[in-house]
Protein backbone atom coordinates (compact mmCIF):
# COMPACT_ATOMS: atom_id res chain seq x y z
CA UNK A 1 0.00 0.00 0.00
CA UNK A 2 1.56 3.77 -0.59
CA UNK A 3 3.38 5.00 2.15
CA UNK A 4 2.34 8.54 3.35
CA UNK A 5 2.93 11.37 5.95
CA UNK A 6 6.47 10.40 8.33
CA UNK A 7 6.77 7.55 6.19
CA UNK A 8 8.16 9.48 3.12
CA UNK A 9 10.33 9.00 1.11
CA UNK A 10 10.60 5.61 2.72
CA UNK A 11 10.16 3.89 5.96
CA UNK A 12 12.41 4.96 9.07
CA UNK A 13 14.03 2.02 8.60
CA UNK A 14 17.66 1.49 8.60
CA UNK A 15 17.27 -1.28 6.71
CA UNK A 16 15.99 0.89 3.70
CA UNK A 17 18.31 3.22 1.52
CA UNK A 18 16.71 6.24 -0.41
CA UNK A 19 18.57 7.98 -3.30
CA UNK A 20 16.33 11.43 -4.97
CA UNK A 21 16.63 11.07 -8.43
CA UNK A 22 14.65 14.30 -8.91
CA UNK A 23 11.76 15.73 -9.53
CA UNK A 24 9.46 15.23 -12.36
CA UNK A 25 5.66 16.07 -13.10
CA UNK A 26 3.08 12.82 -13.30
CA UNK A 27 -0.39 13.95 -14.14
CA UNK A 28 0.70 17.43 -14.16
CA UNK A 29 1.29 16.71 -10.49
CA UNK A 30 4.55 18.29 -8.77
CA UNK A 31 6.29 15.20 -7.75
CA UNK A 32 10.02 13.63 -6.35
CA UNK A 33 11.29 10.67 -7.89
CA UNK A 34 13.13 8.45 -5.25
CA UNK A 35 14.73 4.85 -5.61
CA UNK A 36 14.29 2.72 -2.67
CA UNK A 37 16.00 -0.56 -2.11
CA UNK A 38 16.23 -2.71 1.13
CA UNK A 39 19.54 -3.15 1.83
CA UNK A 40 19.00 -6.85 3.60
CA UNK A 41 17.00 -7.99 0.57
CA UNK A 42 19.73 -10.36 -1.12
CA UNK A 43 17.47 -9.82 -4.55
CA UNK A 44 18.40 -6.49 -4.25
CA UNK A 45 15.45 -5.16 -5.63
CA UNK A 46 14.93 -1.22 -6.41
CA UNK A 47 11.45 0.49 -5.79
CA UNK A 48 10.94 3.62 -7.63
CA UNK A 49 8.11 6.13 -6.17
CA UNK A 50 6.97 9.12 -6.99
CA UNK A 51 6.00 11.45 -4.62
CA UNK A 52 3.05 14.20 -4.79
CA UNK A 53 4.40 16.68 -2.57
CA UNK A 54 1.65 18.88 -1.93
CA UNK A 55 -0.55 15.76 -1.16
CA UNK A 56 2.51 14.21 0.83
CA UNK A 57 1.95 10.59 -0.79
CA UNK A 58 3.07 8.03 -2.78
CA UNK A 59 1.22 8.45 -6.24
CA UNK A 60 3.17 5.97 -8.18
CA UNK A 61 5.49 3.35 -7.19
CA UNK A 62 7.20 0.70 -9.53
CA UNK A 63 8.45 -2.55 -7.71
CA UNK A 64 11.12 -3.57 -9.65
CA UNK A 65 9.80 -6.86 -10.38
CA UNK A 66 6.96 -5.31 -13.05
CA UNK A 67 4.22 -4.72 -10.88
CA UNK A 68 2.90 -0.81 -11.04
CA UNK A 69 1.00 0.97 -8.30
CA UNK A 70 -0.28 4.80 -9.47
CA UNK A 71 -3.03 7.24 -8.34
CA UNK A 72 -4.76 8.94 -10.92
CA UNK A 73 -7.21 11.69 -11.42
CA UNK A 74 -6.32 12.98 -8.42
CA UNK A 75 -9.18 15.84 -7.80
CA UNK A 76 -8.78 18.29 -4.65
CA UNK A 77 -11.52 19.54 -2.77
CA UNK A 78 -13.60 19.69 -0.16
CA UNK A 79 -15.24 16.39 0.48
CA UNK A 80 -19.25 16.07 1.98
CA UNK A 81 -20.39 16.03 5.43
CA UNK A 82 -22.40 13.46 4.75
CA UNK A 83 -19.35 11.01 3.68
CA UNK A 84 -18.15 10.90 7.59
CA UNK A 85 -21.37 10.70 8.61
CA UNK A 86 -22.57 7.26 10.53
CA UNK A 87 -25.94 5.92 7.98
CA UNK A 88 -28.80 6.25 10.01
CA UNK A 89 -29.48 1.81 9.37
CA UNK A 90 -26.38 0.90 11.21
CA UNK A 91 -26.01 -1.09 14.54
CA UNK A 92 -23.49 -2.22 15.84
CA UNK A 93 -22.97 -6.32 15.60
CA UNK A 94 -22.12 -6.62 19.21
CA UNK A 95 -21.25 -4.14 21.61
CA UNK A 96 -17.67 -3.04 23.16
CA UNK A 97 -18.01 -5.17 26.74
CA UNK A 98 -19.03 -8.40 24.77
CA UNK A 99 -16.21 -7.50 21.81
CA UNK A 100 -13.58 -7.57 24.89
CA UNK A 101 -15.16 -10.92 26.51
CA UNK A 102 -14.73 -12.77 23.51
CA UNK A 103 -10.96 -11.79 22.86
CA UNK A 104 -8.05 -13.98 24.01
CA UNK A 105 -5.16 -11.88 26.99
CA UNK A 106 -3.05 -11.21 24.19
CA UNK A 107 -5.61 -8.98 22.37
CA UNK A 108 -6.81 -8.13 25.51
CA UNK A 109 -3.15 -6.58 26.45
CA UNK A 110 -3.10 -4.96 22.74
CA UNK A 111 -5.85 -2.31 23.65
């Protein structure tokens, strides 16, 4: 999944080494191009992304190994109330207190 926010260019990691390779525009999108490659990773694989840096995101990323992520027609705007809003239908399957009785310690110690 694209990485985003603290996560950019690429994980804090030490295992991970980033190289810019500059900046280029993708869907007339402002963008950095970075290679990323995990140093422990004996195929040595390189991950190119491409990052949108007003939206602070990956847009595209290229794996190396032919598989293609990308985020297109990207629109910017104000989104509705009514998309954060709970529908009106819902209930809840079961409530908190039983949620918690039915998990084992280890999820228990998790929360």
């Amino acid at each position: 999944h694209p990485l985003s926010g603290a996560d950019l260019p690429c994980p804090k990691d030490a295992r991970f080494e980033c190289k810019k390779l500059g900046e280029e525009k993708l869907h007339d999108r402002r963008c950095e191009k970075w290679s990323v490659v995990r140093k422990d990773d004996p195929r040595h694989i390189t991950v190119t992304r491409w990052i949108d840096k007003r939206l602070n995101m990956v847009v595209r990323e290229e794996d190396g190994e032919g598989g293609v992520f990308e985020v297109t027609q990207i629109k910017e705007g104000r989104q509705a109330e009514s998309l954060f809003s709970i529908p009106s239908e819902y209930q809840p399957v079961i409530n908190a207190d039983e949620f918690k009785q039915d998990m084992n310690p280890v999820q228990k110690q998790q929360l």
